[in-house]
C-alpha atoms as a PDB file:
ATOM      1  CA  UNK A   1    -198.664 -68.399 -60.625  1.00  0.00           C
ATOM      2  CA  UNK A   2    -197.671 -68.824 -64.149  1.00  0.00           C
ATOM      3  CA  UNK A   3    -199.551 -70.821 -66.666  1.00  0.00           C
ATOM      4  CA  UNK A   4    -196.323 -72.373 -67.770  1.00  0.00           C
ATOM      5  CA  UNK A   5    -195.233 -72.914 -63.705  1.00  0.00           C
ATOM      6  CA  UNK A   6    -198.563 -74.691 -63.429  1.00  0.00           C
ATOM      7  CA  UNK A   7    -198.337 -76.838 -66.413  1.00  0.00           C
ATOM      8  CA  UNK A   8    -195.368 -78.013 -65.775  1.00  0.00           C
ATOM      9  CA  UNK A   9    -196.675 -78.974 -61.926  1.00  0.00           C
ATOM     10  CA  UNK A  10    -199.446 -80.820 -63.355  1.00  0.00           C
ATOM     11  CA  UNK A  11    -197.219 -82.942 -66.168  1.00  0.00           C
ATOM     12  CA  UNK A  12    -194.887 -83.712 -63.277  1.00  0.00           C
ATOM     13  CA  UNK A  13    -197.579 -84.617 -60.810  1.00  0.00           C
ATOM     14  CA  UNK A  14    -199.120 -87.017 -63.728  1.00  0.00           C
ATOM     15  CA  UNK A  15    -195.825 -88.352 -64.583  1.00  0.00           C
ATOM     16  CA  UNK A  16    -195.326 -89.109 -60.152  1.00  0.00           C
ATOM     17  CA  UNK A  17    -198.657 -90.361 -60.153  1.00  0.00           C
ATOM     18  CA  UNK A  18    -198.191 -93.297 -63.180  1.00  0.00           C
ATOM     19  CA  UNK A  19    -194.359 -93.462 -61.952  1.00  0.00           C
ATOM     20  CA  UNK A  20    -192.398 -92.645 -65.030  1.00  0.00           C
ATOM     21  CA  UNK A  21    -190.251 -89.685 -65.839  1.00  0.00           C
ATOM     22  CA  UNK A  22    -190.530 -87.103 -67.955  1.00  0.00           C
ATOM     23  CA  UNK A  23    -188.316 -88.479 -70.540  1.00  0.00           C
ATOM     24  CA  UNK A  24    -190.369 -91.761 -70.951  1.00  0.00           C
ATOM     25  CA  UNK A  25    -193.805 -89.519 -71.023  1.00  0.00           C
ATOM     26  CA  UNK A  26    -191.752 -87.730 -74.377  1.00  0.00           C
ATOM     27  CA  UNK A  27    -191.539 -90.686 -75.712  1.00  0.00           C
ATOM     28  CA  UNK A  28    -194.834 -92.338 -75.311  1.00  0.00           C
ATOM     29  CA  UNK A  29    -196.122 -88.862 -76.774  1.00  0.00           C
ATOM     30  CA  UNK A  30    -193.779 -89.566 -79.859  1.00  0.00           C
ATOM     31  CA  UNK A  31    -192.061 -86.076 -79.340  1.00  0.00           C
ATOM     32  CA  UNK A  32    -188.178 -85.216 -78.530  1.00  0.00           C
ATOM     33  CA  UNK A  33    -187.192 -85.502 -74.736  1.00  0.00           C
ATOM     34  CA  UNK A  34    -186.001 -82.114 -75.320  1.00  0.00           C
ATOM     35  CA  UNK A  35    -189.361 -80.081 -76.545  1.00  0.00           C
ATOM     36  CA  UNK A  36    -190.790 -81.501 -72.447  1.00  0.00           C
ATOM     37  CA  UNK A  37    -187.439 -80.094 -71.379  1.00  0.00           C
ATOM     38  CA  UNK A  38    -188.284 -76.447 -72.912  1.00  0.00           C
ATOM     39  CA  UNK A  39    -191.258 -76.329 -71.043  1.00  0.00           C
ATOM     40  CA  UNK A  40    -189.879 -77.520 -68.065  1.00  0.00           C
ATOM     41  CA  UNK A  41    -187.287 -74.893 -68.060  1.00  0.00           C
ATOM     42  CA  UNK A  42    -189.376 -71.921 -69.655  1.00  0.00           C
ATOM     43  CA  UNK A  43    -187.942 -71.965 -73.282  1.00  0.00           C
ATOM     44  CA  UNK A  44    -191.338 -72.544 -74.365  1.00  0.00           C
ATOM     45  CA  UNK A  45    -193.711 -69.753 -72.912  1.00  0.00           C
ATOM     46  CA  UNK A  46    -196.892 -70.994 -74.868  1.00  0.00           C
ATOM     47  CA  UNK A  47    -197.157 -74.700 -75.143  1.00  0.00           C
ATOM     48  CA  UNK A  48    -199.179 -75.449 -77.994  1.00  0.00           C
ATOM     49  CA  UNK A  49    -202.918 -77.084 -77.626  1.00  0.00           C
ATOM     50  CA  UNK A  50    -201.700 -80.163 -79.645  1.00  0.00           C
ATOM     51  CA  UNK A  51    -198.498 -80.554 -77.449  1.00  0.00           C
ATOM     52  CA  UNK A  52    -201.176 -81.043 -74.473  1.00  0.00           C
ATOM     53  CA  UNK A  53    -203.202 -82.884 -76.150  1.00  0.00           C
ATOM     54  CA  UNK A  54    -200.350 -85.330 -77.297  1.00  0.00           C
ATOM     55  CA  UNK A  55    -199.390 -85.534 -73.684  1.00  0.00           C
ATOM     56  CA  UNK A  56    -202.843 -86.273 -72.564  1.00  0.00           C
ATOM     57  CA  UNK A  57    -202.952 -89.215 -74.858  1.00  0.00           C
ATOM     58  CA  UNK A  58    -199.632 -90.541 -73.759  1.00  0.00           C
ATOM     59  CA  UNK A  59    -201.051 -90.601 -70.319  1.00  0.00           C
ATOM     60  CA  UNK A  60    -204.652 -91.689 -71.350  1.00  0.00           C
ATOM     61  CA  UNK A  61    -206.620 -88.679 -69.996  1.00  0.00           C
ATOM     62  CA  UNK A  62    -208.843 -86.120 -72.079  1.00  0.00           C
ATOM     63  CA  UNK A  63    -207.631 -82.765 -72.429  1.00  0.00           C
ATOM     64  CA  UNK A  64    -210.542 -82.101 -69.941  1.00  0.00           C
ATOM     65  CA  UNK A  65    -208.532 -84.071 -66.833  1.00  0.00           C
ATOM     66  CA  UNK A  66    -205.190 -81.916 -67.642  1.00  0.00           C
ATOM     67  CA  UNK A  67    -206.800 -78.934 -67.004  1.00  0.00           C
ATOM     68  CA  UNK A  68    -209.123 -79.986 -64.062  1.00  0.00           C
ATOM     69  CA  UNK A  69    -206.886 -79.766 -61.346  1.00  0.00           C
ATOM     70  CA  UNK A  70    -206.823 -77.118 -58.596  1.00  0.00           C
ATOM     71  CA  UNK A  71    -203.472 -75.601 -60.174  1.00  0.00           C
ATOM     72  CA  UNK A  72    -205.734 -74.388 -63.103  1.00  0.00           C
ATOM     73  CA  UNK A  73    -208.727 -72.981 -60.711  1.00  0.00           C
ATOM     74  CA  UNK A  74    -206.242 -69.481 -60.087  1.00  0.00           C
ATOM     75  CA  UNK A  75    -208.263 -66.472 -61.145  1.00  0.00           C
ATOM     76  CA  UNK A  76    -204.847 -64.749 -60.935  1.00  0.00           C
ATOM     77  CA  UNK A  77    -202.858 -67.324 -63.725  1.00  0.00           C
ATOM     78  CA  UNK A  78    -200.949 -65.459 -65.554  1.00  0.00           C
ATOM     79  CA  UNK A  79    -199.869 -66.393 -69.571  1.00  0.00           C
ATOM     80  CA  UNK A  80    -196.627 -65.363 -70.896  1.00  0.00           C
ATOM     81  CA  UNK A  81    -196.883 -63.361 -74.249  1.00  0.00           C
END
């Protein structure tokens, strides 16, 4: 799997778990609906460490709960360069 596929898994899986969308997670994180979109869809390869972590503080988690999920545990992740 893709780093990117498995971000995206795990921002959609927090948003399902909370119940809001993607678009209302944007805008608790104070960024444009659209820069969630470009990761959704792959525009951005490589999202940034302070994207995440402005995500994680929209949902209330540390950067440590993103990233502890099964989807992350994949020897065989591969990045996007």
């Amino acid at each position: 799997m893709k780093l990117e596929e498995a971000i995206t898994k795990r921002i959609y899986a927090l948003c399902d778990e909370r119940g809001i969308t993607p678009n209302k997670l944007a805008d608790l994180a104070g960024m444009p609906a659209g820069s969630l979109k470009s990761i959704f869809y792959g525009k951005s390869k490589n999202p940034g460490s302070r994207t995440i972590l402005d995500l994680c503080q929209a949902l209330d988690i540390t950067f440590y709960d993103f990233f502890n999920d099964d989807l992350f545990k994949d020897k065989d992740l591969e990045g996007t360069y």
